[in-house]
C-alpha atoms as a PDB file:
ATOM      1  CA  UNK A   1       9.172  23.456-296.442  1.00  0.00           C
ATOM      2  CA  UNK A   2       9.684  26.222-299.500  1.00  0.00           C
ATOM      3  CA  UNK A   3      12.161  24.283-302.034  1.00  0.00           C
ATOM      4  CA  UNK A   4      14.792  26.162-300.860  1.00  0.00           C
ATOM      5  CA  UNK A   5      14.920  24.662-297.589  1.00  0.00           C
ATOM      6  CA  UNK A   6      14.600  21.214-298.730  1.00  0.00           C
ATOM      7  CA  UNK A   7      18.013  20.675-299.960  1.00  0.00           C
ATOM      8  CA  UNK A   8      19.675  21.808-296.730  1.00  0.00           C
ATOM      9  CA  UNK A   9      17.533  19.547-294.400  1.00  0.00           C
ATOM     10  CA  UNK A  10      18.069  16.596-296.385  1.00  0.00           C
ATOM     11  CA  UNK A  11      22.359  16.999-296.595  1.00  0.00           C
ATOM     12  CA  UNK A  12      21.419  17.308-292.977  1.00  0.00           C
ATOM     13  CA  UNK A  13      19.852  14.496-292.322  1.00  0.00           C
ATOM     14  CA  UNK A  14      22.465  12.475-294.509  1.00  0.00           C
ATOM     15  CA  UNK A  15      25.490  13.629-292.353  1.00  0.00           C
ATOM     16  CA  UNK A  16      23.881  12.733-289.483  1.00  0.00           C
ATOM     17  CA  UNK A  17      22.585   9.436-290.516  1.00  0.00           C
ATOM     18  CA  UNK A  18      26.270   8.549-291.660  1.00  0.00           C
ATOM     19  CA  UNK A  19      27.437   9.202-288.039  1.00  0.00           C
ATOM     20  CA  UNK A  20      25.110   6.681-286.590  1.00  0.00           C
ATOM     21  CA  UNK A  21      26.040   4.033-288.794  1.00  0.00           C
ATOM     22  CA  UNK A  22      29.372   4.762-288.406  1.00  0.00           C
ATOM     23  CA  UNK A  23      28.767   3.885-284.827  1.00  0.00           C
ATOM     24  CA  UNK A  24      27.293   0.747-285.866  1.00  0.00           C
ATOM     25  CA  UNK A  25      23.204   2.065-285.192  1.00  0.00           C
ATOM     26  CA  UNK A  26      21.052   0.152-287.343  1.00  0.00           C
ATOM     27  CA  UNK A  27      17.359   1.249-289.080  1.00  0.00           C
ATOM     28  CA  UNK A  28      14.237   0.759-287.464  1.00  0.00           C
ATOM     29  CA  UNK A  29      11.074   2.740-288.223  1.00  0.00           C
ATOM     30  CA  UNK A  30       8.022   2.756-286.570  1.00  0.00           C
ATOM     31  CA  UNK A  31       4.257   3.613-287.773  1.00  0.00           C
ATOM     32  CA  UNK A  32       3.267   7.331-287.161  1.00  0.00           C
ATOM     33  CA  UNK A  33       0.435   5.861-285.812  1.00  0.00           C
ATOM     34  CA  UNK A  34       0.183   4.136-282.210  1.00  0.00           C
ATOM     35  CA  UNK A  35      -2.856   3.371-279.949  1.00  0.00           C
ATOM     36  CA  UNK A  36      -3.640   5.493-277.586  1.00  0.00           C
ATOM     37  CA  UNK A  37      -2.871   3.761-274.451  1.00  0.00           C
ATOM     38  CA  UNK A  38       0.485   3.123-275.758  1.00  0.00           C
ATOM     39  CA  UNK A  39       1.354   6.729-275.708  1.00  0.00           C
ATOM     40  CA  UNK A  40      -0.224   7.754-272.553  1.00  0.00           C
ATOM     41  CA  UNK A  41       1.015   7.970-269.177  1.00  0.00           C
ATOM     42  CA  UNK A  42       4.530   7.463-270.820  1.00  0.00           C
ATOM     43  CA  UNK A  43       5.673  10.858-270.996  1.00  0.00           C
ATOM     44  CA  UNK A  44       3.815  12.571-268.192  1.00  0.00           C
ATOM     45  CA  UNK A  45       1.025  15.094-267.620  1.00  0.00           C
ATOM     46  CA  UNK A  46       1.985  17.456-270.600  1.00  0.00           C
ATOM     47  CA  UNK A  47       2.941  14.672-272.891  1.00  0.00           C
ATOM     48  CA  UNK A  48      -0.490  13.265-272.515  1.00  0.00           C
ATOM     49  CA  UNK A  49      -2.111  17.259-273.156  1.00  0.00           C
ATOM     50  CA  UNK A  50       0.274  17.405-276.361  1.00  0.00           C
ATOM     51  CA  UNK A  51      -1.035  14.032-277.890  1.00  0.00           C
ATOM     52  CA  UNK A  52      -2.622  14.629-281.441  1.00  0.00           C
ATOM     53  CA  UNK A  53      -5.536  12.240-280.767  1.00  0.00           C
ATOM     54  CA  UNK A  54      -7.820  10.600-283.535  1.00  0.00           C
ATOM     55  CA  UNK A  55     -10.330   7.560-284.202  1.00  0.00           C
ATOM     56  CA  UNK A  56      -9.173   4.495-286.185  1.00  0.00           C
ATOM     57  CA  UNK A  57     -12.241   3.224-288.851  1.00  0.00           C
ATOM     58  CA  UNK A  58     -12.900   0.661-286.026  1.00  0.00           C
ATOM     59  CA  UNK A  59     -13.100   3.555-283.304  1.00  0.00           C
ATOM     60  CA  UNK A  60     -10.609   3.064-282.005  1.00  0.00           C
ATOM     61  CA  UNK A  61      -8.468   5.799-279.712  1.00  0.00           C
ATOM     62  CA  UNK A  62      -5.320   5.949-281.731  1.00  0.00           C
ATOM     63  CA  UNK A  63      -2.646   9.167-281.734  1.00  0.00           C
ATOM     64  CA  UNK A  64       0.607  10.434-283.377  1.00  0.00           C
ATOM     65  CA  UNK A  65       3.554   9.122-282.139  1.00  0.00           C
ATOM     66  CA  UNK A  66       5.215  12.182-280.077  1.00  0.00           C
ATOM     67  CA  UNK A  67       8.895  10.763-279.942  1.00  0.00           C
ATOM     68  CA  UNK A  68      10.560   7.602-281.352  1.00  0.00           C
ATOM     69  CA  UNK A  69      11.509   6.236-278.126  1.00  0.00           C
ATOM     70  CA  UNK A  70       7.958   5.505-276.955  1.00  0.00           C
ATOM     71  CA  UNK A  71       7.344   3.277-279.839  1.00  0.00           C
ATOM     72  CA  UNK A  72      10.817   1.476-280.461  1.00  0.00           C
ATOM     73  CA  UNK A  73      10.284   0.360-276.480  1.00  0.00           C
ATOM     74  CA  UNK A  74       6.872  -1.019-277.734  1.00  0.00           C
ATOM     75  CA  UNK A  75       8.613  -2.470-280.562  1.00  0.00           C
ATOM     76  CA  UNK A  76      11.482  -4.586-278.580  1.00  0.00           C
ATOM     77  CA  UNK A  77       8.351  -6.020-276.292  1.00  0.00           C
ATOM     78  CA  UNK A  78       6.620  -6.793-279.301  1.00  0.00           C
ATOM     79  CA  UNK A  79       9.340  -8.555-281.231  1.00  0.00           C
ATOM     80  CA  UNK A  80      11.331  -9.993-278.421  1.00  0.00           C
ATOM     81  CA  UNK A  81      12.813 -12.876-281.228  1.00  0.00           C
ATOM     82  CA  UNK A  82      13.767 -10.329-283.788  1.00  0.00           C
ATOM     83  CA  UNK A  83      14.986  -7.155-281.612  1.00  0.00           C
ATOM     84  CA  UNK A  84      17.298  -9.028-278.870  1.00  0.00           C
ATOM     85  CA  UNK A  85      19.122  -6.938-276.613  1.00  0.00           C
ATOM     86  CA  UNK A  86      21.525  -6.052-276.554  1.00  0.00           C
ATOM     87  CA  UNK A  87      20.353  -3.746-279.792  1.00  0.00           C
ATOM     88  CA  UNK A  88      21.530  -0.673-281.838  1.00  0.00           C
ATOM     89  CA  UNK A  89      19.409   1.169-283.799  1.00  0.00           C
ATOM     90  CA  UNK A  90      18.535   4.752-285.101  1.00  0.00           C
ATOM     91  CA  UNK A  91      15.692   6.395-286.637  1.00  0.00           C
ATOM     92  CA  UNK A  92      14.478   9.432-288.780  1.00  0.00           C
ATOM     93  CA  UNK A  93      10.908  11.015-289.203  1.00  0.00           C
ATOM     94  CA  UNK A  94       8.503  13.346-287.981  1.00  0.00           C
ATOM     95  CA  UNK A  95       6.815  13.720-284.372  1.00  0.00           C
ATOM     96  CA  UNK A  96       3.487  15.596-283.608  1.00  0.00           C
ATOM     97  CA  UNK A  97       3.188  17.550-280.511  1.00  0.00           C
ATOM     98  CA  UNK A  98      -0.014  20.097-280.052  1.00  0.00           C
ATOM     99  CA  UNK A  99       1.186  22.554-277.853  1.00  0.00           C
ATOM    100  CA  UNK A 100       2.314  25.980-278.236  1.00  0.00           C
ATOM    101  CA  UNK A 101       5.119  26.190-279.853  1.00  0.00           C
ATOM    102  CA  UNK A 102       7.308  29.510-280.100  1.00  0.00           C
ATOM    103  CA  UNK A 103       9.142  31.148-282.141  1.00  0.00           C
ATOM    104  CA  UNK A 104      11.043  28.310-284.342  1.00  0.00           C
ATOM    105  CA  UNK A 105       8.866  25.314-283.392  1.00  0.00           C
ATOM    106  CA  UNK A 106       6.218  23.415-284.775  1.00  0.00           C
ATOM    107  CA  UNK A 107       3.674  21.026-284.025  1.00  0.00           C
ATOM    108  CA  UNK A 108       5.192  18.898-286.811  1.00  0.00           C
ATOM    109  CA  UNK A 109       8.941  18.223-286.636  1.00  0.00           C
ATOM    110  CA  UNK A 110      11.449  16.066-287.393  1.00  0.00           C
ATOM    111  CA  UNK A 111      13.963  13.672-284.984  1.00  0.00           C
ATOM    112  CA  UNK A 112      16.524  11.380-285.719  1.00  0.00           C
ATOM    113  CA  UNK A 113      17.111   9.416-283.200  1.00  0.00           C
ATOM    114  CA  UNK A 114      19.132   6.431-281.512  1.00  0.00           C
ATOM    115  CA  UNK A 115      18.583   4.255-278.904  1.00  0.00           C
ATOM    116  CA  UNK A 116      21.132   1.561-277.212  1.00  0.00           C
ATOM    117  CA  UNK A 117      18.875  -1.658-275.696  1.00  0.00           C
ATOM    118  CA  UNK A 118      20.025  -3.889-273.498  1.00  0.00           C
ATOM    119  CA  UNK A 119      22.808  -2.199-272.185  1.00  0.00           C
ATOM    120  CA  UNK A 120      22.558  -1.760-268.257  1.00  0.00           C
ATOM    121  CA  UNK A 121      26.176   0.346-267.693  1.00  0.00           C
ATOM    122  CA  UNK A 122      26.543   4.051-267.972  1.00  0.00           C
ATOM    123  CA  UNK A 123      29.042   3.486-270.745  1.00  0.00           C
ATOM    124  CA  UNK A 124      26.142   3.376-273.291  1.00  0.00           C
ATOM    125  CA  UNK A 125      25.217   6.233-271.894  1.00  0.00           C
ATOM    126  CA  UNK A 126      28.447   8.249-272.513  1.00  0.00           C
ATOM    127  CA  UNK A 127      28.620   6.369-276.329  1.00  0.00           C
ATOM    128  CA  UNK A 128      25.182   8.074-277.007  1.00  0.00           C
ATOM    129  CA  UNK A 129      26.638  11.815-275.783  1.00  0.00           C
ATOM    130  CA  UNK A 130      29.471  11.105-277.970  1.00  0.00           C
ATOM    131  CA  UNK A 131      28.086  10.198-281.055  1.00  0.00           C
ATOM    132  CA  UNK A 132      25.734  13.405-280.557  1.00  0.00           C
ATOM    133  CA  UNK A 133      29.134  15.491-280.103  1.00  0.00           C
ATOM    134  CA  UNK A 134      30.081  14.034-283.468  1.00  0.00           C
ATOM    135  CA  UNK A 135      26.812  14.690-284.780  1.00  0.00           C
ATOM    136  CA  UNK A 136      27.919  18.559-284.294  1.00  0.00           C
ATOM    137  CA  UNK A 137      31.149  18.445-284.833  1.00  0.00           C
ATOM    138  CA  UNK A 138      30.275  16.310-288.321  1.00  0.00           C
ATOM    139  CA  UNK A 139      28.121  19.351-289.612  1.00  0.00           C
ATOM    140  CA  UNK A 140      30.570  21.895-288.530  1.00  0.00           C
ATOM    141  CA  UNK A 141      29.158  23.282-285.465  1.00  0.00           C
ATOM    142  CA  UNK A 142      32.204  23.882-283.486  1.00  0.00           C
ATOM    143  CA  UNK A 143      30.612  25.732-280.405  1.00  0.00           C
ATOM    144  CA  UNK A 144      28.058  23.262-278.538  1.00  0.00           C
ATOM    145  CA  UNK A 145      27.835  22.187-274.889  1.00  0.00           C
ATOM    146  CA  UNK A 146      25.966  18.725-273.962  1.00  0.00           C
ATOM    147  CA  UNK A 147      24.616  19.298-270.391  1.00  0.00           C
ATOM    148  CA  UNK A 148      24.077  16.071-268.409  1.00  0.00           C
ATOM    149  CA  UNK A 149      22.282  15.397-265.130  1.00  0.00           C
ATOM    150  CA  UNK A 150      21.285  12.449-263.328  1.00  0.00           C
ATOM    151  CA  UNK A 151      17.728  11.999-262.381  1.00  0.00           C
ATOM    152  CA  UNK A 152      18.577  10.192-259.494  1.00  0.00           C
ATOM    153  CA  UNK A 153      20.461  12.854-258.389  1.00  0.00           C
ATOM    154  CA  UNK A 154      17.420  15.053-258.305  1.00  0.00           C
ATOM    155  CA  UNK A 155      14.965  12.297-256.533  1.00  0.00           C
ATOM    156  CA  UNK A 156      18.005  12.063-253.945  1.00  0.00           C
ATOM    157  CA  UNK A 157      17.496  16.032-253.834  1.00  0.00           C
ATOM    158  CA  UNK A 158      13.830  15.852-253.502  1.00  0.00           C
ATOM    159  CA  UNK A 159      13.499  13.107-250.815  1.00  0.00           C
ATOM    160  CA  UNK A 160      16.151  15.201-248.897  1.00  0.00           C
ATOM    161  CA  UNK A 161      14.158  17.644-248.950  1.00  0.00           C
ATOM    162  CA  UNK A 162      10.512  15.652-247.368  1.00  0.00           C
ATOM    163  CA  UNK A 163       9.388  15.747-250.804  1.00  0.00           C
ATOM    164  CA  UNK A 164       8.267  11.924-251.017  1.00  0.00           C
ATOM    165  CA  UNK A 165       5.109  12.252-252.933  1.00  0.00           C
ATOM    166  CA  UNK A 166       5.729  10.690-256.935  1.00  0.00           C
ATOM    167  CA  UNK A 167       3.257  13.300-258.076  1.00  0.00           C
ATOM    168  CA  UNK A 168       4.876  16.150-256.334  1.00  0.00           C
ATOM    169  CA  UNK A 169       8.155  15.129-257.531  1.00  0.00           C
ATOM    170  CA  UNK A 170       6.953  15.056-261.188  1.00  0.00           C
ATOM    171  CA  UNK A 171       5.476  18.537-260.952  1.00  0.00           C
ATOM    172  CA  UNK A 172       8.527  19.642-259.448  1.00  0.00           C
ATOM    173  CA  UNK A 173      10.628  18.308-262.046  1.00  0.00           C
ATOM    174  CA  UNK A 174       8.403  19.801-264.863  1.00  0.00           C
ATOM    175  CA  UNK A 175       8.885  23.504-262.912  1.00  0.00           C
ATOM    176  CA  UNK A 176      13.018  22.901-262.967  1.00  0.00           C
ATOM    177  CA  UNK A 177      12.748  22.072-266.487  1.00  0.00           C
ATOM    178  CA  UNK A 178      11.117  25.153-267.731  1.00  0.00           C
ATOM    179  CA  UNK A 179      13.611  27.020-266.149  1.00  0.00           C
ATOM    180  CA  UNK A 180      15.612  28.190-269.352  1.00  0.00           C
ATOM    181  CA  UNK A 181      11.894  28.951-270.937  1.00  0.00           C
ATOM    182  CA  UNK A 182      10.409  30.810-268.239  1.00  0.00           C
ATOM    183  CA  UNK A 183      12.860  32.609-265.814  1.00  0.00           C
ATOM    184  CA  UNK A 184      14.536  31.758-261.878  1.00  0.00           C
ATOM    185  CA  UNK A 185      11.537  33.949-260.662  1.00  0.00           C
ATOM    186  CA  UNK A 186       8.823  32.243-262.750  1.00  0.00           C
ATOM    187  CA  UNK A 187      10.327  28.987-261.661  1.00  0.00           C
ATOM    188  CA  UNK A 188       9.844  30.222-257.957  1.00  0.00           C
ATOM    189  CA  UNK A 189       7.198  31.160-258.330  1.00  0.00           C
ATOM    190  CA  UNK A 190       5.624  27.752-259.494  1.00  0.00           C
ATOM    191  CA  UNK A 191       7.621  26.371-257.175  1.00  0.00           C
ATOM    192  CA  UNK A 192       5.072  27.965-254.698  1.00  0.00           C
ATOM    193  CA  UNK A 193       1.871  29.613-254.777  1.00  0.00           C
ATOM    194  CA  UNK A 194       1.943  29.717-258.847  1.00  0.00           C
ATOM    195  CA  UNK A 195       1.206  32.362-261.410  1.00  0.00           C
ATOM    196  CA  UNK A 196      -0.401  33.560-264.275  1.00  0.00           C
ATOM    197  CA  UNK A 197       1.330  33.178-267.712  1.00  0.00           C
ATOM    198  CA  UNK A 198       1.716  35.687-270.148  1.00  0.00           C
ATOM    199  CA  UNK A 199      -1.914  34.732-272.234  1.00  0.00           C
ATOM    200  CA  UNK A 200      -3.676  35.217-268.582  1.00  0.00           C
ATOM    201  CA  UNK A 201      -4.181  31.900-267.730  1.00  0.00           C
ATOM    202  CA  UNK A 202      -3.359  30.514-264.217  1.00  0.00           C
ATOM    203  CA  UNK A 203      -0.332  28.270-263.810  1.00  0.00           C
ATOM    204  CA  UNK A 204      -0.703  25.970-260.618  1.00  0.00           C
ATOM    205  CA  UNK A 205       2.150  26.066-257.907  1.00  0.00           C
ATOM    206  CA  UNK A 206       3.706  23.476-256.730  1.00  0.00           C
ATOM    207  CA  UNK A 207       2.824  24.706-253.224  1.00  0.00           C
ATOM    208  CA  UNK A 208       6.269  24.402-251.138  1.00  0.00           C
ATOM    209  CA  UNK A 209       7.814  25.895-248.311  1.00  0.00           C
ATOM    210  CA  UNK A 210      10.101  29.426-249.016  1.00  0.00           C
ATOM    211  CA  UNK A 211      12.974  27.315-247.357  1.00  0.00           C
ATOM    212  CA  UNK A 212      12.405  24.170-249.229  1.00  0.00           C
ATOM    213  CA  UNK A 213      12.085  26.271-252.762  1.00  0.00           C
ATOM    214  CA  UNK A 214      15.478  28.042-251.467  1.00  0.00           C
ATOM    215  CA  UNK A 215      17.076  24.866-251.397  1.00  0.00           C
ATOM    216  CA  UNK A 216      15.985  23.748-254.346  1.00  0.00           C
ATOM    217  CA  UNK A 217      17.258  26.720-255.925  1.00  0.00           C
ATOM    218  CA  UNK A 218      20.443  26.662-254.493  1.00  0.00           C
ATOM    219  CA  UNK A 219      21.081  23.229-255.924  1.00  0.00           C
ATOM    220  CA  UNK A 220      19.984  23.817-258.950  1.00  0.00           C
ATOM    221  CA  UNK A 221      22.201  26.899-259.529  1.00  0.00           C
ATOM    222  CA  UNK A 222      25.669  24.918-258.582  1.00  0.00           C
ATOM    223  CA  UNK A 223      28.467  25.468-260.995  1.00  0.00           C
ATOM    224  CA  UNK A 224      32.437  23.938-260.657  1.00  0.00           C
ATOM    225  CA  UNK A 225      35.079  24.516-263.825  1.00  0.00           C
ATOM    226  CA  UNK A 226      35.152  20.685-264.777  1.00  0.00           C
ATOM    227  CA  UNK A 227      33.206  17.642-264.008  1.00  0.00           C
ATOM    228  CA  UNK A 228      34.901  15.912-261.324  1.00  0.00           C
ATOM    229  CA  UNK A 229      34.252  19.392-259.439  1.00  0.00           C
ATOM    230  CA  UNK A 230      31.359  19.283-260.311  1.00  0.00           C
ATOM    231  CA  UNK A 231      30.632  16.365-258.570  1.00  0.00           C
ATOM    232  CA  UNK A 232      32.414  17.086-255.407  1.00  0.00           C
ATOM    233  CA  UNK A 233      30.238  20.264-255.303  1.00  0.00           C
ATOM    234  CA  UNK A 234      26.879  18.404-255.583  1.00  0.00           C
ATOM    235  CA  UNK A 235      27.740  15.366-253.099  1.00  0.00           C
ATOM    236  CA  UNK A 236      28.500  18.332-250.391  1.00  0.00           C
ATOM    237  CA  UNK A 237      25.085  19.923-251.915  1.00  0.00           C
ATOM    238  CA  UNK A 238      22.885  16.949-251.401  1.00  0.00           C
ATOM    239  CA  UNK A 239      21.330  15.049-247.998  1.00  0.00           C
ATOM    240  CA  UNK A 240      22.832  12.069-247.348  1.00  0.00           C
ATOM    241  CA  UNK A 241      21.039   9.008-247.871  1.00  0.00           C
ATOM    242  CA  UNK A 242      21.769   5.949-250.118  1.00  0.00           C
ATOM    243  CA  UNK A 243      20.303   7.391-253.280  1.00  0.00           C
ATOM    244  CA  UNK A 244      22.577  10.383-253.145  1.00  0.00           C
ATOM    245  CA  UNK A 245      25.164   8.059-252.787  1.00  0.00           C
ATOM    246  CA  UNK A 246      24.021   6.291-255.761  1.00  0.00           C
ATOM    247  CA  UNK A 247      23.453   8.831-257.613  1.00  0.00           C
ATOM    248  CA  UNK A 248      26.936  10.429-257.046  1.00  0.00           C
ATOM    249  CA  UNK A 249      28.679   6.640-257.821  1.00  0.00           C
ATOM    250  CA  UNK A 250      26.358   6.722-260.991  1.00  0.00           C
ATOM    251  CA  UNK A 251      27.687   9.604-262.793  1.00  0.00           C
ATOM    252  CA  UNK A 252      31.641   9.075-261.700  1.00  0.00           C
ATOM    253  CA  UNK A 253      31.200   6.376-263.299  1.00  0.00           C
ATOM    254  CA  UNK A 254      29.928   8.087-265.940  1.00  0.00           C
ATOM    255  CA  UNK A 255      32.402  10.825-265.503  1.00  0.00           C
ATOM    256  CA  UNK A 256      34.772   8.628-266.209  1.00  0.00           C
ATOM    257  CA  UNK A 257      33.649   7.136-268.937  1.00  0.00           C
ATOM    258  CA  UNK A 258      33.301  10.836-270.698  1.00  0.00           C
ATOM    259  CA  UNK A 259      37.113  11.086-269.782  1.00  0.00           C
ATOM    260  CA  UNK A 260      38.211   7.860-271.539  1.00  0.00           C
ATOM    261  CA  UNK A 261      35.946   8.713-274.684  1.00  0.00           C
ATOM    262  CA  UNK A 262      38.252  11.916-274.978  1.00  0.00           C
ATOM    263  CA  UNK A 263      35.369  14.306-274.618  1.00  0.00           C
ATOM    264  CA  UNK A 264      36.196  17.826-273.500  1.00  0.00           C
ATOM    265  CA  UNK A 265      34.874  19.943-270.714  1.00  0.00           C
ATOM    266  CA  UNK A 266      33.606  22.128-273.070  1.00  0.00           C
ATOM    267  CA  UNK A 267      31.395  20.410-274.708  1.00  0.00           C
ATOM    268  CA  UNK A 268      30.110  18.038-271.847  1.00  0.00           C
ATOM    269  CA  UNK A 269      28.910  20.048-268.875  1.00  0.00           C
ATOM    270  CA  UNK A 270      27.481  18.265-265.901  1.00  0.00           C
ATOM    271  CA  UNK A 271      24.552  20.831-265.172  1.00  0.00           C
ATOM    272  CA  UNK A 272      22.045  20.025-261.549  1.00  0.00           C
ATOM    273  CA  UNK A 273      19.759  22.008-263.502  1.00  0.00           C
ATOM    274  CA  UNK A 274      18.584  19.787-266.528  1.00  0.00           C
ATOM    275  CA  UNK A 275      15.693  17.500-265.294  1.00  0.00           C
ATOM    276  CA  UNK A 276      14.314  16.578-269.141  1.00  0.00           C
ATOM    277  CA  UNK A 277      10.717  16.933-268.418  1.00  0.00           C
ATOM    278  CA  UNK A 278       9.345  12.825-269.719  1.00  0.00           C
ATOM    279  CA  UNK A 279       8.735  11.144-266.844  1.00  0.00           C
ATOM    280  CA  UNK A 280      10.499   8.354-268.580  1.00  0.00           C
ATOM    281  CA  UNK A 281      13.625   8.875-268.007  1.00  0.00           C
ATOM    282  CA  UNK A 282      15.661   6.846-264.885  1.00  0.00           C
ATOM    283  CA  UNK A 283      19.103   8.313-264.712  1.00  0.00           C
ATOM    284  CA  UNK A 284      21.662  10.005-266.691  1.00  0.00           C
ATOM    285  CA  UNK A 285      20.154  12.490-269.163  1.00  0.00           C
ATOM    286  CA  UNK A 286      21.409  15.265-271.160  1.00  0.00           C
ATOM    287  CA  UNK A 287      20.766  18.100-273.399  1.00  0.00           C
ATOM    288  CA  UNK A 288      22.619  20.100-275.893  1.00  0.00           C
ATOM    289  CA  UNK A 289      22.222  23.710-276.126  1.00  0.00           C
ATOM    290  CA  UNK A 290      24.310  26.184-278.612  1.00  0.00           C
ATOM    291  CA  UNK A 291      25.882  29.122-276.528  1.00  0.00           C
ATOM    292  CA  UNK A 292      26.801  31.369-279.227  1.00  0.00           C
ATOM    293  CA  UNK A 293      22.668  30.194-280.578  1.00  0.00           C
ATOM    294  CA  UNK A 294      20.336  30.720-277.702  1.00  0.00           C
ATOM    295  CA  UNK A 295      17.691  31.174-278.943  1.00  0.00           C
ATOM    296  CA  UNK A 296      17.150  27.485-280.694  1.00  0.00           C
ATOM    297  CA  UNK A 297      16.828  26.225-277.022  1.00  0.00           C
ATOM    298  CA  UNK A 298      17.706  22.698-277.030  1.00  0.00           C
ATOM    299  CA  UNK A 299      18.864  21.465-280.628  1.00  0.00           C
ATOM    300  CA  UNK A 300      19.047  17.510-278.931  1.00  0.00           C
ATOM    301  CA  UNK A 301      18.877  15.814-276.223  1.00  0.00           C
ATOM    302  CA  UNK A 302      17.724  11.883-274.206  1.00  0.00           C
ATOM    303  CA  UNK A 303      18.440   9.742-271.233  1.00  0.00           C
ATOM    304  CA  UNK A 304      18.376   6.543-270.158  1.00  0.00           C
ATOM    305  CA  UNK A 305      14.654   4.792-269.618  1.00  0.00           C
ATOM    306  CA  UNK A 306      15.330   1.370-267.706  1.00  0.00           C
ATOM    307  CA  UNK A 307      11.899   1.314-266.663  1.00  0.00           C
ATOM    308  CA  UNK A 308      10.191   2.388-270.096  1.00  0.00           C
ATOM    309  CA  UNK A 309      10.225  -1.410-271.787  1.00  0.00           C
ATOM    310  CA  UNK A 310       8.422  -3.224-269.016  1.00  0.00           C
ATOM    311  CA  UNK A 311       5.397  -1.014-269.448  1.00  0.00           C
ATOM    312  CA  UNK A 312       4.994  -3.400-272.130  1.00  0.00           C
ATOM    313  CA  UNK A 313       6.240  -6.980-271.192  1.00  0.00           C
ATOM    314  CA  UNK A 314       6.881  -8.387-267.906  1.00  0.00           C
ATOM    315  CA  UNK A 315      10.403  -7.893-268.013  1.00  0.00           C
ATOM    316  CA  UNK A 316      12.753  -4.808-267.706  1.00  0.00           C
ATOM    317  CA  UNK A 317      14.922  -3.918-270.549  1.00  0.00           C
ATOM    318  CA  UNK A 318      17.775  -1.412-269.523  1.00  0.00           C
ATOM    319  CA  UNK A 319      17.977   1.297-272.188  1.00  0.00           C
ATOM    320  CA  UNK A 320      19.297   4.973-273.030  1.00  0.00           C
ATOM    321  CA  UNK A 321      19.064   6.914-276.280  1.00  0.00           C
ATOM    322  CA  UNK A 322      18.725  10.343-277.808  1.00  0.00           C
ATOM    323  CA  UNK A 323      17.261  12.292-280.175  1.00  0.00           C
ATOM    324  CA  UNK A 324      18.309  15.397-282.439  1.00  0.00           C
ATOM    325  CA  UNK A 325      15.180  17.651-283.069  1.00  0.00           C
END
């Protein structure tokens, strides 16, 4: 960064620091550094492509850590006397992805990030949107909408739909999350027979039926005025079965938690849209975007990851969290 530039991302990074420990988040850092079969697998397909891989002196396949959430779940399996659940903490540094990044991005960035542990209930969840709200609201930024999804919600969607296959599923859930980056008709398009990108090279399809895409489509592009609406809308939208009704039970709850945490409909949208493309991710998640901004994309965003911790020990450790990039 020119010196210029310095100054401002540092008061930044204060302010925001100063909200999570207002909230009660405490530090934990984590080495830049992580084995390689720590980081893979964890993210999915194009999380493993992005990985910045190296060689330790003892050749060993080592990488840079491409999120904080990856390591702090190594971290609680690691140091299950000092980190008990349930557990608060935040943290601030740079990540390394190697893909392509546009206009705006880089390879190198920084996230400060928090992360509740040990907290099954989708209240945690809603205390993590709202401390990102105040995040924005603490540096000024009066226009901002948080959309949140359920990942359940989508599997419930996808299942409906005879798509049963875990690989399938991930690829479509990649396609819906490119969405905002690519276009509804690049989206169908990899939805089906696939396409070729912009730089010539060929983008598989996902290889599904017109009608199924359709659907897919269709749910995707829902909309109500508030949340509660919102959720009537989808539960008519989706097939039954008892993950829909999961799903549906999931985020009324968490509906409901929004409501009692004071948090307006207009800056916490439930969207069908947002699938967050880690495969990490369990059920609610959610992303920020700046309407009156576009062009930033997605300034923050996270999910819960009950599943994420026992990739490490041999028990589950329920967890959500979320990062501002």
């Amino acid at each position: 960064l020119l010196f210029d530039a310095v100054p401002v991302r540092k008061h930044v990074m204060r302010v925001i620091e100063g909200v999570f420990q207002r909230y009660g988040f405490l530090p934990v850092e984590t080495p830049a550094l992580e084995y390689l079969d720590v980081l893979l697998g964890t993210g999915g397909e194009n999380t493993n492509k992005e990985l910045f891989r190296l060689e330790s002196p003892e050749n060993e396949p080592i990488a840079l850590r491409f999120d904080h959430t990856v390591p702090f779940a190594r971290l609680l399996a690691q140091y299950p006397d000092r980190l008990k659940p349930p557990f608060r903490r935040y943290a601030c540094g740079p990540v390394w992805r190697a893909d392509k990044p546009g206009a705006g991005r880089f390879r190198e960035f920084t996230q400060l990030d928090i992360d509740v542990a040990g907290a099954p209930d989708v209240a945690a969840d809603a205390e993590v949107i709202a401390v990102m709200c105040e995040v924005m609201c603490a540096l000024g930024v009066e226009s901002f909408t948080m959309l949140v999804n359920d990942r359940k919600l989508i599997d419930a969607l996808l299942l409906g739909l005879g798509i049963d296959d875990v690989e399938k599923q991930k690829h479509v859930l990649r396609v819906i999350d490119k969405r905002a980056k690519v276009g509804l008709e690049n989206v169908r398009l990899e939805l089906g027979p696939g396409r070729i990108d912009e730089s010539g090279d060929p983008i598989p399809g996902a290889q599904l039926p017109e009608n199924v895409i359709d659907k897919l489509l269709a749910f995707i592009a829902l909309e109500a005025r508030t949340r509660k609406e919102m959720l009537t809308v989808m539960k008519g939208s989706l097939p039954e079965s008892e993950t829909a009704a999961e799903a549906i039970a999931e985020m009324t709850d968490l509906a409901d938690c929004l409501d009692a945490l004071g948090l307006e409909e207009k800056h916490v949208r439930f969207d069908p849209s947002l699938a967050r493309g880690l495969d990490y991710y369990t059920g609610p998640v959610f992303e920020m975007i700046l309407p009156q901004a576009p062009q930033f994309g997605s300034v923050m965003g996270g999910g819960r990851y009950d599943g994420l911790v026992a990739r490490f020990m041999d028990r589950p450790i329920p967890a959500t969290g979320a990062s501002v990039g």
